[in-house]
ModelCIF file with pLDDT and N, C-alpha, C, O atoms, coordinates in Angstrom:
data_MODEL
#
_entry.id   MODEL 
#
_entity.id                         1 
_entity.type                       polymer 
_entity.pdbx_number_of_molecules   1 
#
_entity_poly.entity_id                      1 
_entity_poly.type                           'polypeptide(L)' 
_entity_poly.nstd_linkage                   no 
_entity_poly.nstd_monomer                   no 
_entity_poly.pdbx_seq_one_letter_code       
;(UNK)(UNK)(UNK)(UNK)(UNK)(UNK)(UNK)(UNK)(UNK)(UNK)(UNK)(UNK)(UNK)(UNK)(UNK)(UNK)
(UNK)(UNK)(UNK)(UNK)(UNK)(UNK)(UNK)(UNK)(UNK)(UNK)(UNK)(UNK)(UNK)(UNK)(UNK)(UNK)
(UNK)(UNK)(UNK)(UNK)(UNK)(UNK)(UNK)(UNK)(UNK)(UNK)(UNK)(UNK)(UNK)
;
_entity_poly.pdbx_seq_one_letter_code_can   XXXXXXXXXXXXXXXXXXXXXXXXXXXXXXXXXXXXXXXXXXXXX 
_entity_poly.pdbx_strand_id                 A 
#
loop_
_entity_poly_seq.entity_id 
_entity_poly_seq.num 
_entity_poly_seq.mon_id 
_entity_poly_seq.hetero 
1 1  UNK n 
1 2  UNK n 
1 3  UNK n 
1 4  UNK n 
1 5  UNK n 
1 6  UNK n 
1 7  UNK n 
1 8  UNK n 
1 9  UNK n 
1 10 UNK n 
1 11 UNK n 
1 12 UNK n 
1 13 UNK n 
1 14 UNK n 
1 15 UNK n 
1 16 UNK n 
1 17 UNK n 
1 18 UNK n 
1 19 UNK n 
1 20 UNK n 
1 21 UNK n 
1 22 UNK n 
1 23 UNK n 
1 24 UNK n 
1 25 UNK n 
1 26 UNK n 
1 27 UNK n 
1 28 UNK n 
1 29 UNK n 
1 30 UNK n 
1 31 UNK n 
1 32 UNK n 
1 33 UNK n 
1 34 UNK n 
1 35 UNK n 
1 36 UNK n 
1 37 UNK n 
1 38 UNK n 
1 39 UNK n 
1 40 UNK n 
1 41 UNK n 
1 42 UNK n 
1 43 UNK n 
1 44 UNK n 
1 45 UNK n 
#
_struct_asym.id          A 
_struct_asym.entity_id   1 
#
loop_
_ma_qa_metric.id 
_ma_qa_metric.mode 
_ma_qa_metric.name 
_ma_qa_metric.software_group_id 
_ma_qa_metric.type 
1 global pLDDT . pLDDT 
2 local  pLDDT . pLDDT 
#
_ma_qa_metric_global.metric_id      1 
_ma_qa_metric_global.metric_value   93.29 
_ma_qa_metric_global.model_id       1 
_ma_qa_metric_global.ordinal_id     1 
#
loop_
_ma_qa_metric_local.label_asym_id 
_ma_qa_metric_local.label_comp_id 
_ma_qa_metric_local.label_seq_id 
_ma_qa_metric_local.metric_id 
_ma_qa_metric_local.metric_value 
_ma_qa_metric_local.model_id 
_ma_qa_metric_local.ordinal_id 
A UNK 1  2 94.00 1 1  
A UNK 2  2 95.00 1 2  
A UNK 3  2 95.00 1 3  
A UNK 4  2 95.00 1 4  
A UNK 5  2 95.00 1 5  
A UNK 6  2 95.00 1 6  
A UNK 7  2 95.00 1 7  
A UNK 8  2 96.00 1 8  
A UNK 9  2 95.00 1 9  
A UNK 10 2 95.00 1 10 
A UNK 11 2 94.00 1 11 
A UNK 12 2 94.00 1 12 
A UNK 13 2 94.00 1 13 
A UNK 14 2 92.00 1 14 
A UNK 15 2 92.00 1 15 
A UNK 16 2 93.00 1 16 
A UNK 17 2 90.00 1 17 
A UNK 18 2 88.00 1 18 
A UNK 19 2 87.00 1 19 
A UNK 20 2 92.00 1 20 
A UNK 21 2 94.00 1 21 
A UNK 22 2 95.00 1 22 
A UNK 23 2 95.00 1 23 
A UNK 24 2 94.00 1 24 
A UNK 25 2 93.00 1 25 
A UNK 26 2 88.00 1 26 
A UNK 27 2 91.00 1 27 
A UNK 28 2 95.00 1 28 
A UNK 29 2 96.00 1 29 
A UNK 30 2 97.00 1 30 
A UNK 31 2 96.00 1 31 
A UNK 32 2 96.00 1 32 
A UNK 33 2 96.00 1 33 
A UNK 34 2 94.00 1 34 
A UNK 35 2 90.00 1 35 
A UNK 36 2 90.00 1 36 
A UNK 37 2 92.00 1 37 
A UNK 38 2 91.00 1 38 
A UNK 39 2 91.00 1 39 
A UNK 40 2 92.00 1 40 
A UNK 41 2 93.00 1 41 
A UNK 42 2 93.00 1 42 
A UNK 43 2 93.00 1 43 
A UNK 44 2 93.00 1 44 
A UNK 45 2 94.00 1 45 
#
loop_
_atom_site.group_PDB 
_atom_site.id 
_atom_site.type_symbol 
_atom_site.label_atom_id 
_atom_site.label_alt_id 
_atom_site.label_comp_id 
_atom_site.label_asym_id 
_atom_site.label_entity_id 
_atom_site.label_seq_id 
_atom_site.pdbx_PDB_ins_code 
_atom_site.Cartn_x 
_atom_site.Cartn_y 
_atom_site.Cartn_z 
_atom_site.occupancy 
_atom_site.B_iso_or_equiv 
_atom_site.pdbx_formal_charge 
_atom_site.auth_seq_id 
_atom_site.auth_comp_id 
_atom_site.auth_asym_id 
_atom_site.auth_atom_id 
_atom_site.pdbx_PDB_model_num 
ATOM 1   N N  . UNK A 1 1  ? 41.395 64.250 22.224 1.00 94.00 ? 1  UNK A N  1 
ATOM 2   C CA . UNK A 1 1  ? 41.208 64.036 23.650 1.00 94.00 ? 1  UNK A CA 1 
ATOM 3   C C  . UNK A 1 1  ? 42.523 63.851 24.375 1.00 94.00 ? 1  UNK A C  1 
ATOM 4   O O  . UNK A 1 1  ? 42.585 64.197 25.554 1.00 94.00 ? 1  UNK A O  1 
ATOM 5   N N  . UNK A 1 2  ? 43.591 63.329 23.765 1.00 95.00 ? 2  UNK A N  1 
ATOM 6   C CA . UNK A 1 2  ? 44.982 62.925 24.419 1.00 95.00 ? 2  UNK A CA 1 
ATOM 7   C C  . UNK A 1 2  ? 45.584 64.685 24.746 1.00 95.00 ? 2  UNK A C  1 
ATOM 8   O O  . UNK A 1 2  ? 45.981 65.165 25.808 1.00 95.00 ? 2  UNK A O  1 
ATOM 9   N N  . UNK A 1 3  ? 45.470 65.227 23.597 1.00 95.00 ? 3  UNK A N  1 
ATOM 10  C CA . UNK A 1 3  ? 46.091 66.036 23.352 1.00 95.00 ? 3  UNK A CA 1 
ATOM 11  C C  . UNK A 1 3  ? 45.429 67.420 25.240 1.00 95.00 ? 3  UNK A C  1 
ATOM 12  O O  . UNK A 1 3  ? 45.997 68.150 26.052 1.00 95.00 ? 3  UNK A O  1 
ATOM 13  N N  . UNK A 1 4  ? 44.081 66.982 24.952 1.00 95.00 ? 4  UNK A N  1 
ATOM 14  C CA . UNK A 1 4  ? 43.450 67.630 26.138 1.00 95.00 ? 4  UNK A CA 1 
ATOM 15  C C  . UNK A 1 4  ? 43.991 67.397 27.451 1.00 95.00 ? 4  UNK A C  1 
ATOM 16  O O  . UNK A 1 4  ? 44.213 68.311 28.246 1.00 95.00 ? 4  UNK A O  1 
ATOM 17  N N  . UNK A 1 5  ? 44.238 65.991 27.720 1.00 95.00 ? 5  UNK A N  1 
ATOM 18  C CA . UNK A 1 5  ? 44.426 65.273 28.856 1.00 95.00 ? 5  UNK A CA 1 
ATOM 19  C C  . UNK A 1 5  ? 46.045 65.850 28.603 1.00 95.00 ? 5  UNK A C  1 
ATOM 20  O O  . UNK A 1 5  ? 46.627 64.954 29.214 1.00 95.00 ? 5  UNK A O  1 
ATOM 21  N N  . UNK A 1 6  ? 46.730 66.410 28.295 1.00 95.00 ? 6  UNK A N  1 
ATOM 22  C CA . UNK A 1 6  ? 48.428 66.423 28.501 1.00 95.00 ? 6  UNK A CA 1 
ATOM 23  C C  . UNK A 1 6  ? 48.409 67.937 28.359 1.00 95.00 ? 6  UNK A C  1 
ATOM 24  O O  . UNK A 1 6  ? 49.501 68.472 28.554 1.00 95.00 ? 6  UNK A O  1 
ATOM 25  N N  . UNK A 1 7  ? 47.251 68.847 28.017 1.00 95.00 ? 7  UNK A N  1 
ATOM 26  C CA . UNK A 1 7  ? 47.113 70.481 28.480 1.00 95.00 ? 7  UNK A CA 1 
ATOM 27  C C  . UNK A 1 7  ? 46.540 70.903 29.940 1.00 95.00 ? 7  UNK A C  1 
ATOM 28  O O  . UNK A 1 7  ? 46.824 71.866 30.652 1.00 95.00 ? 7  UNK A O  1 
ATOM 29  N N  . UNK A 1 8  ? 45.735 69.954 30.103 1.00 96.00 ? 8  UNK A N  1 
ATOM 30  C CA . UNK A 1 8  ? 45.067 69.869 31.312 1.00 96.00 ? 8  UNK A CA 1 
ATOM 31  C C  . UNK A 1 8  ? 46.399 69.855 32.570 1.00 96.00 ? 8  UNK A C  1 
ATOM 32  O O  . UNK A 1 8  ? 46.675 70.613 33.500 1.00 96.00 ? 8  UNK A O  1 
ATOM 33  N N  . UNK A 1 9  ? 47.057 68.487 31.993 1.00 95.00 ? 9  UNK A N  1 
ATOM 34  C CA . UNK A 1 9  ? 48.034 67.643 32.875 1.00 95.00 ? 9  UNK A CA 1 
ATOM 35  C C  . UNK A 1 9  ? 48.941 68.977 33.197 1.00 95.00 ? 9  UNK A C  1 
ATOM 36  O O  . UNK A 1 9  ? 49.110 69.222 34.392 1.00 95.00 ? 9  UNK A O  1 
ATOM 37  N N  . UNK A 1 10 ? 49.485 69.780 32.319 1.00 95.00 ? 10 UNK A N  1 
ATOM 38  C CA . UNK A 1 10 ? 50.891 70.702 32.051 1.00 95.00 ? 10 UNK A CA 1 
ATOM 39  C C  . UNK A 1 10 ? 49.869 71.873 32.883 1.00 95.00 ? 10 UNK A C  1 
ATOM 40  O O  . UNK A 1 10 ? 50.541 72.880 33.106 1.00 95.00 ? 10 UNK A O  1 
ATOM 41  N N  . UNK A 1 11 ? 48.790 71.976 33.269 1.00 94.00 ? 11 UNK A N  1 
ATOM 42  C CA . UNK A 1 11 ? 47.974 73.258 33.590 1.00 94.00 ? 11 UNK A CA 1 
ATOM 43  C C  . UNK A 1 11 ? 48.002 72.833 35.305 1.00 94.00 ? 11 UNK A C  1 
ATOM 44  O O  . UNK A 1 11 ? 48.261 73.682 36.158 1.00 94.00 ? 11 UNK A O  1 
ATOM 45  N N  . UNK A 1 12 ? 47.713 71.481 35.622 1.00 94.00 ? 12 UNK A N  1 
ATOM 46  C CA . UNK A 1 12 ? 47.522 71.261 37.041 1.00 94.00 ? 12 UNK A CA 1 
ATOM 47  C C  . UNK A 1 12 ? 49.465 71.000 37.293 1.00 94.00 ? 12 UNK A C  1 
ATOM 48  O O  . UNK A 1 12 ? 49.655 70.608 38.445 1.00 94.00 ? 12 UNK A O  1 
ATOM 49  N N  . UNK A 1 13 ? 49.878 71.042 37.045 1.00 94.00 ? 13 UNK A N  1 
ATOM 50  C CA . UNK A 1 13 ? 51.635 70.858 37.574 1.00 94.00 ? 13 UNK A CA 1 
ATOM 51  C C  . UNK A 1 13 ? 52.078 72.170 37.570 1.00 94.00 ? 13 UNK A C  1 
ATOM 52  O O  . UNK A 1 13 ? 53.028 72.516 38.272 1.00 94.00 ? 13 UNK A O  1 
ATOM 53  N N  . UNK A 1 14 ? 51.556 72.836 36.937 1.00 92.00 ? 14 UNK A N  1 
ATOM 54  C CA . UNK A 1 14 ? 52.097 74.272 36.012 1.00 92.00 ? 14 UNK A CA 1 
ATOM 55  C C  . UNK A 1 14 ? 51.235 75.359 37.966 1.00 92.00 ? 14 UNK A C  1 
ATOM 56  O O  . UNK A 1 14 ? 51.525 76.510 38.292 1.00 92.00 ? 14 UNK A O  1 
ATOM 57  N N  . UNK A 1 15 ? 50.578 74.708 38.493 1.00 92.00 ? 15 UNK A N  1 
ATOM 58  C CA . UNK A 1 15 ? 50.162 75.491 39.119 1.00 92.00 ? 15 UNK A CA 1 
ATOM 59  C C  . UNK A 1 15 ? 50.292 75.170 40.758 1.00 92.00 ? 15 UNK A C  1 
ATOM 60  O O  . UNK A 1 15 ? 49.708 75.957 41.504 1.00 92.00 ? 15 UNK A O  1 
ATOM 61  N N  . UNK A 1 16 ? 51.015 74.074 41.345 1.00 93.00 ? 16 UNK A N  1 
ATOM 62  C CA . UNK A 1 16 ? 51.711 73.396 42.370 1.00 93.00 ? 16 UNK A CA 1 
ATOM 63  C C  . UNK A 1 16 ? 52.853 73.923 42.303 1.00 93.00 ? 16 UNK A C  1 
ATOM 64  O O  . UNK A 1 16 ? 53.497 74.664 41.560 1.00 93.00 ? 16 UNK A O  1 
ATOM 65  N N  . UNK A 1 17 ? 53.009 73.084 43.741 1.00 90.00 ? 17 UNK A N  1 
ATOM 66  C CA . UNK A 1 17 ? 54.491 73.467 44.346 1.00 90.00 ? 17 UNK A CA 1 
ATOM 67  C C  . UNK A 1 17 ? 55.523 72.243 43.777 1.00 90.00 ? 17 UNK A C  1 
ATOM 68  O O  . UNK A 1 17 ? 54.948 71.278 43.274 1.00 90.00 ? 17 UNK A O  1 
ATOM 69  N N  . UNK A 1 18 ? 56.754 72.219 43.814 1.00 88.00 ? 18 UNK A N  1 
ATOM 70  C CA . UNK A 1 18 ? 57.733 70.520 43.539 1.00 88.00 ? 18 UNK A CA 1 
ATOM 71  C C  . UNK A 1 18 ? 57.154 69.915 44.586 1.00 88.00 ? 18 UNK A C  1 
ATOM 72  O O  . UNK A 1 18 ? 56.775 68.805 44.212 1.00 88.00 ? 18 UNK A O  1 
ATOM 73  N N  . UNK A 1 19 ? 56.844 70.145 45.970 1.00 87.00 ? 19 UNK A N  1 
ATOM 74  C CA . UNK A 1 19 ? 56.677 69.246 47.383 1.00 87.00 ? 19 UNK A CA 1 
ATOM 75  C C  . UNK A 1 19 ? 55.422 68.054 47.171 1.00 87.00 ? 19 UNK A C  1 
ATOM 76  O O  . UNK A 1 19 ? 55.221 66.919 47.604 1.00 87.00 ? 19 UNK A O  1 
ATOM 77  N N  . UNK A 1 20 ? 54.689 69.036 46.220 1.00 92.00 ? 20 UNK A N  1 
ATOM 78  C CA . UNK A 1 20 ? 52.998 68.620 45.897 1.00 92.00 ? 20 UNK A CA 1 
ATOM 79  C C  . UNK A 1 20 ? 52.837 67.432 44.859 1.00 92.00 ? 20 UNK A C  1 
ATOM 80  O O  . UNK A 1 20 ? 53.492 67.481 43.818 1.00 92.00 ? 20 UNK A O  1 
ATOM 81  N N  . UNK A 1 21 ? 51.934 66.299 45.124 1.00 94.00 ? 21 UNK A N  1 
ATOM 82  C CA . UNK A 1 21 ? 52.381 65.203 44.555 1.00 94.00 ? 21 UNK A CA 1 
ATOM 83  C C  . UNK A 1 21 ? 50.876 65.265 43.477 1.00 94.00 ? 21 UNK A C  1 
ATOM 84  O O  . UNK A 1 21 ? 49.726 65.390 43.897 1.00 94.00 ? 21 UNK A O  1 
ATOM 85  N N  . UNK A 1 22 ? 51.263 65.148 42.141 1.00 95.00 ? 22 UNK A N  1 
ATOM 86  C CA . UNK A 1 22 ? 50.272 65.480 40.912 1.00 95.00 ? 22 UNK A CA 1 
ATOM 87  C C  . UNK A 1 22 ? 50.456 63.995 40.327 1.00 95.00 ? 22 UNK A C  1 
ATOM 88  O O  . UNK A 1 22 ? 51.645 63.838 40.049 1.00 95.00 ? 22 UNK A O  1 
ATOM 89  N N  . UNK A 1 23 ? 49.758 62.949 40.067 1.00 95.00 ? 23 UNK A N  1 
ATOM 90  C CA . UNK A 1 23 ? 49.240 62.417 39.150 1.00 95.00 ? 23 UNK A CA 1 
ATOM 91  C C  . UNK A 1 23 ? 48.030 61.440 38.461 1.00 95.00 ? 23 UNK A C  1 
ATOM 92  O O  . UNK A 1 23 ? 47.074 61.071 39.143 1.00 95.00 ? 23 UNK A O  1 
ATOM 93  N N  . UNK A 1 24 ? 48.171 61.093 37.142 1.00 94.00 ? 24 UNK A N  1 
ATOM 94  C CA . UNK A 1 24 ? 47.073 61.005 36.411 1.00 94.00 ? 24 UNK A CA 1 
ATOM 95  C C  . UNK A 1 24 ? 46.310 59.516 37.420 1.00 94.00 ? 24 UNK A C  1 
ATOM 96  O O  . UNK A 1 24 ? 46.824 58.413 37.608 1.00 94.00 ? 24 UNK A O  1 
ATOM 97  N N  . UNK A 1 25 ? 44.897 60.055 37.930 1.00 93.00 ? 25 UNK A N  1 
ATOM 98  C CA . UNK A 1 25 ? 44.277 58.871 38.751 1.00 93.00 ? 25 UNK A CA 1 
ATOM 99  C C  . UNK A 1 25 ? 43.469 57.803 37.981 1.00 93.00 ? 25 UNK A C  1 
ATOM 100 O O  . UNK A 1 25 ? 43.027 56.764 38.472 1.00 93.00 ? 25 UNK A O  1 
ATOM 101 N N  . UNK A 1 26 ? 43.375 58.111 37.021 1.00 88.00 ? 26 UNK A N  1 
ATOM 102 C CA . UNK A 1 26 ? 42.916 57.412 35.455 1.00 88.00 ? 26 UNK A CA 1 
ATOM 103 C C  . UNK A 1 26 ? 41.587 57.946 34.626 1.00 88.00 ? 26 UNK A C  1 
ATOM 104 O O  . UNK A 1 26 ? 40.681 58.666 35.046 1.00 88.00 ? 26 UNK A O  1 
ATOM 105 N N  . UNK A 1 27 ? 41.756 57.380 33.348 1.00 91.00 ? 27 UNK A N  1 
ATOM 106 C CA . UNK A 1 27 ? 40.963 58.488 32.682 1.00 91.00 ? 27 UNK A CA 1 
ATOM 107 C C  . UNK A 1 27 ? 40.871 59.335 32.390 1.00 91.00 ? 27 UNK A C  1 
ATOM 108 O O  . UNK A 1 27 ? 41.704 59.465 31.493 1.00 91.00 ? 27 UNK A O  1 
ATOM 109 N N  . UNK A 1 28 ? 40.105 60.622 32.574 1.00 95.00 ? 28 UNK A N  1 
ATOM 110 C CA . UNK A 1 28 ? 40.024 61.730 32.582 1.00 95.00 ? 28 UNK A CA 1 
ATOM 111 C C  . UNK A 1 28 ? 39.924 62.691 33.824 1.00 95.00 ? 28 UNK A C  1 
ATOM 112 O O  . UNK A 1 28 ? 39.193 63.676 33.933 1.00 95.00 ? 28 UNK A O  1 
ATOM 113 N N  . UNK A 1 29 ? 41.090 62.034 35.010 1.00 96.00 ? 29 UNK A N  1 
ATOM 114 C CA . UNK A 1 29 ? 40.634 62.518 35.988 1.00 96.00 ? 29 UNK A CA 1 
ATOM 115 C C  . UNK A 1 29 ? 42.411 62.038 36.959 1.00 96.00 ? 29 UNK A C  1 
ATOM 116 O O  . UNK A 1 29 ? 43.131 61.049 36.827 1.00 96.00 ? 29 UNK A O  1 
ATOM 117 N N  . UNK A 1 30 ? 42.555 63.392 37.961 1.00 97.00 ? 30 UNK A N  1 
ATOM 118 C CA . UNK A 1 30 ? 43.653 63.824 38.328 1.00 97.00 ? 30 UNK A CA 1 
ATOM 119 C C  . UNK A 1 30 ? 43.960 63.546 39.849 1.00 97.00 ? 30 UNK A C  1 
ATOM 120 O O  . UNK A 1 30 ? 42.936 63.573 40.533 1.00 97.00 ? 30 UNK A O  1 
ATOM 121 N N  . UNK A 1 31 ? 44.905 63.335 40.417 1.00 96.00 ? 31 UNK A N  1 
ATOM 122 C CA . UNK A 1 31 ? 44.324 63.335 41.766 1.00 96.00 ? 31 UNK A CA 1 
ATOM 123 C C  . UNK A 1 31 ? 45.622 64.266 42.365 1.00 96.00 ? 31 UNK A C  1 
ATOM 124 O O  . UNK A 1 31 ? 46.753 63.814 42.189 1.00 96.00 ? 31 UNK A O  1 
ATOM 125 N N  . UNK A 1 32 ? 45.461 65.530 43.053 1.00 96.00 ? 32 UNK A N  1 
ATOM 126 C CA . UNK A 1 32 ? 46.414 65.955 43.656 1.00 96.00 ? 32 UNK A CA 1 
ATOM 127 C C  . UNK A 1 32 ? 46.506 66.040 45.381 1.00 96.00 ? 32 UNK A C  1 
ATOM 128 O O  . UNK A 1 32 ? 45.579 66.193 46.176 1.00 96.00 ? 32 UNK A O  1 
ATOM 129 N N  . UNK A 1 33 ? 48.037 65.876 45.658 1.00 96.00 ? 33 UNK A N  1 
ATOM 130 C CA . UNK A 1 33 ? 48.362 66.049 47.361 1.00 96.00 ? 33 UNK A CA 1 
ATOM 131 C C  . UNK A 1 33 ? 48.890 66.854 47.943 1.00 96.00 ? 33 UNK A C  1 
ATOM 132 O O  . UNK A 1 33 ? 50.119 66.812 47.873 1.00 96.00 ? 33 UNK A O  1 
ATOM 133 N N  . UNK A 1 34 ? 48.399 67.732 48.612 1.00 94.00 ? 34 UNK A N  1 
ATOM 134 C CA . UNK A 1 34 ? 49.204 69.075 48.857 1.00 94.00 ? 34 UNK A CA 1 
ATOM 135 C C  . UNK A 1 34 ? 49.250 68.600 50.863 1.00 94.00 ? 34 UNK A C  1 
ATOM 136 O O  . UNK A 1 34 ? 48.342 68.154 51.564 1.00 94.00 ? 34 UNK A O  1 
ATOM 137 N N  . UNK A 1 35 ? 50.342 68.865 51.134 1.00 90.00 ? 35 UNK A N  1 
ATOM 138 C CA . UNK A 1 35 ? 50.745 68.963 52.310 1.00 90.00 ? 35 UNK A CA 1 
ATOM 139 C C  . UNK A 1 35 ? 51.274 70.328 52.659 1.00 90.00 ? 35 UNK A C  1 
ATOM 140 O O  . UNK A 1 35 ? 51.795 71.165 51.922 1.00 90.00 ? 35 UNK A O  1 
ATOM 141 N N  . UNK A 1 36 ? 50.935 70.375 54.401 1.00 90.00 ? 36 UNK A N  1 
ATOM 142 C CA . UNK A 1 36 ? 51.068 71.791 55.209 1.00 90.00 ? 36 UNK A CA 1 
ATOM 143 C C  . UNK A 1 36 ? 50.388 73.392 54.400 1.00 90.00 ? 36 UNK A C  1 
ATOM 144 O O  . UNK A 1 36 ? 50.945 74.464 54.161 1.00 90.00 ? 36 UNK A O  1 
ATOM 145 N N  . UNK A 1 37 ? 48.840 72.865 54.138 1.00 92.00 ? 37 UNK A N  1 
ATOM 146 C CA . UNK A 1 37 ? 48.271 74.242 53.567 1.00 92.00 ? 37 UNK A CA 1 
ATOM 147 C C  . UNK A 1 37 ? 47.320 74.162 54.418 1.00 92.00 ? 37 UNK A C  1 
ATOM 148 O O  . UNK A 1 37 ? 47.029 73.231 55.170 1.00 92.00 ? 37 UNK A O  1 
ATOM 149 N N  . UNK A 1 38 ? 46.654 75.560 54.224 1.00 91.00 ? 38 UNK A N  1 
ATOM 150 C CA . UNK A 1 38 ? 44.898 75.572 55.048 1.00 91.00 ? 38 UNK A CA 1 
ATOM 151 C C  . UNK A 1 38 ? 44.141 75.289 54.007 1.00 91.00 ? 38 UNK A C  1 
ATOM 152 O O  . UNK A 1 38 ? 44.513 74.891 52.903 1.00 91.00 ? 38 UNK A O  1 
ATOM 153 N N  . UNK A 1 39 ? 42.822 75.554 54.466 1.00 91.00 ? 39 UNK A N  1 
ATOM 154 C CA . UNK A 1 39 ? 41.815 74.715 53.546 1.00 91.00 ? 39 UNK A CA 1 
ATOM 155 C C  . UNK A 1 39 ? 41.725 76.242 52.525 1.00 91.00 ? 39 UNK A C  1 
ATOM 156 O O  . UNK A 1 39 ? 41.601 76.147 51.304 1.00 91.00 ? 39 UNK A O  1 
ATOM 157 N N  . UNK A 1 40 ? 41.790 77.309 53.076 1.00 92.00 ? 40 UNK A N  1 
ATOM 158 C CA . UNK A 1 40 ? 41.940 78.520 51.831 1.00 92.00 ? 40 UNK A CA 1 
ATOM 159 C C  . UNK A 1 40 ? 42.579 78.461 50.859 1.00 92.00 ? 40 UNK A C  1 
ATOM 160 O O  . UNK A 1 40 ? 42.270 78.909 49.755 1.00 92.00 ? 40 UNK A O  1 
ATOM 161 N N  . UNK A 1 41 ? 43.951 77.663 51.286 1.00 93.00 ? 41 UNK A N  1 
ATOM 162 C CA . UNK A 1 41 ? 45.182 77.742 50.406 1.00 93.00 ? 41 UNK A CA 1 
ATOM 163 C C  . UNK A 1 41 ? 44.854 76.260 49.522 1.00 93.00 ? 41 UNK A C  1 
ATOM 164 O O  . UNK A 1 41 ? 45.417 76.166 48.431 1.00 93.00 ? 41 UNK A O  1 
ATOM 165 N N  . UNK A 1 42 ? 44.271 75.507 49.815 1.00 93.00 ? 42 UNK A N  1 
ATOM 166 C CA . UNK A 1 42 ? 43.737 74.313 49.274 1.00 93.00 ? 42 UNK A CA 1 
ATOM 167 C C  . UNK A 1 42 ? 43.209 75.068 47.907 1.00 93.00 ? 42 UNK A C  1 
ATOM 168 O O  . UNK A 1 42 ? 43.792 75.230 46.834 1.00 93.00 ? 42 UNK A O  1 
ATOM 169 N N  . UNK A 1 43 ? 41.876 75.477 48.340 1.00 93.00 ? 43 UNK A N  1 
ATOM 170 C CA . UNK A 1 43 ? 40.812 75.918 47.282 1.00 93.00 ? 43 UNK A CA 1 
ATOM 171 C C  . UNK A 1 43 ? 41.370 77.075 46.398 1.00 93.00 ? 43 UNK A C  1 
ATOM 172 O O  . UNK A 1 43 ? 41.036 77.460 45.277 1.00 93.00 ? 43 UNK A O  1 
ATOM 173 N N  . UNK A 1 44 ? 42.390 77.530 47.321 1.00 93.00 ? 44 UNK A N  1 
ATOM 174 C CA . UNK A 1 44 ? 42.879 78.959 46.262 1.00 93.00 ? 44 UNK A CA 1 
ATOM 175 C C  . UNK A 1 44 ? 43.523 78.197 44.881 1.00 93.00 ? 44 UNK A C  1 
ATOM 176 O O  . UNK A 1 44 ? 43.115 78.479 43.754 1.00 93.00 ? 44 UNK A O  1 
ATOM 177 N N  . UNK A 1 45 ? 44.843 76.950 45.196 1.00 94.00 ? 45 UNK A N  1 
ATOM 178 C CA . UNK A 1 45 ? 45.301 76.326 44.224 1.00 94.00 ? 45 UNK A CA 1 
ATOM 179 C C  . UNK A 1 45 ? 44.602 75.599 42.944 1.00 94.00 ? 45 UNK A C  1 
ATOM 180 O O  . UNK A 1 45 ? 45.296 75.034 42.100 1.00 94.00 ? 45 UNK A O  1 
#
């Protein structure tokens, strides 16, 4: 399960911008912040 949670982790960073703020919100679960996108560019990421 660790090993999941740190492929997952390298998959949601691996797919942001540096500006975009990625981290672990606890558990099994992520919380990301993307500033100056539309809601397309939201859902596209």
């Amino acid at each position: 399960g660790d090993r999941v949670l740190q492929r997952v982790a390298h998959a949601i960073k691996s797919q942001v911008r540096e500006t975009d703020v990625v981290a672990r919100y606890g558990g099994e679960e992520f919380a990301l912040v993307l500033l100056q996108v539309s809601v397309a560019t939201a859902l596209q990421i």
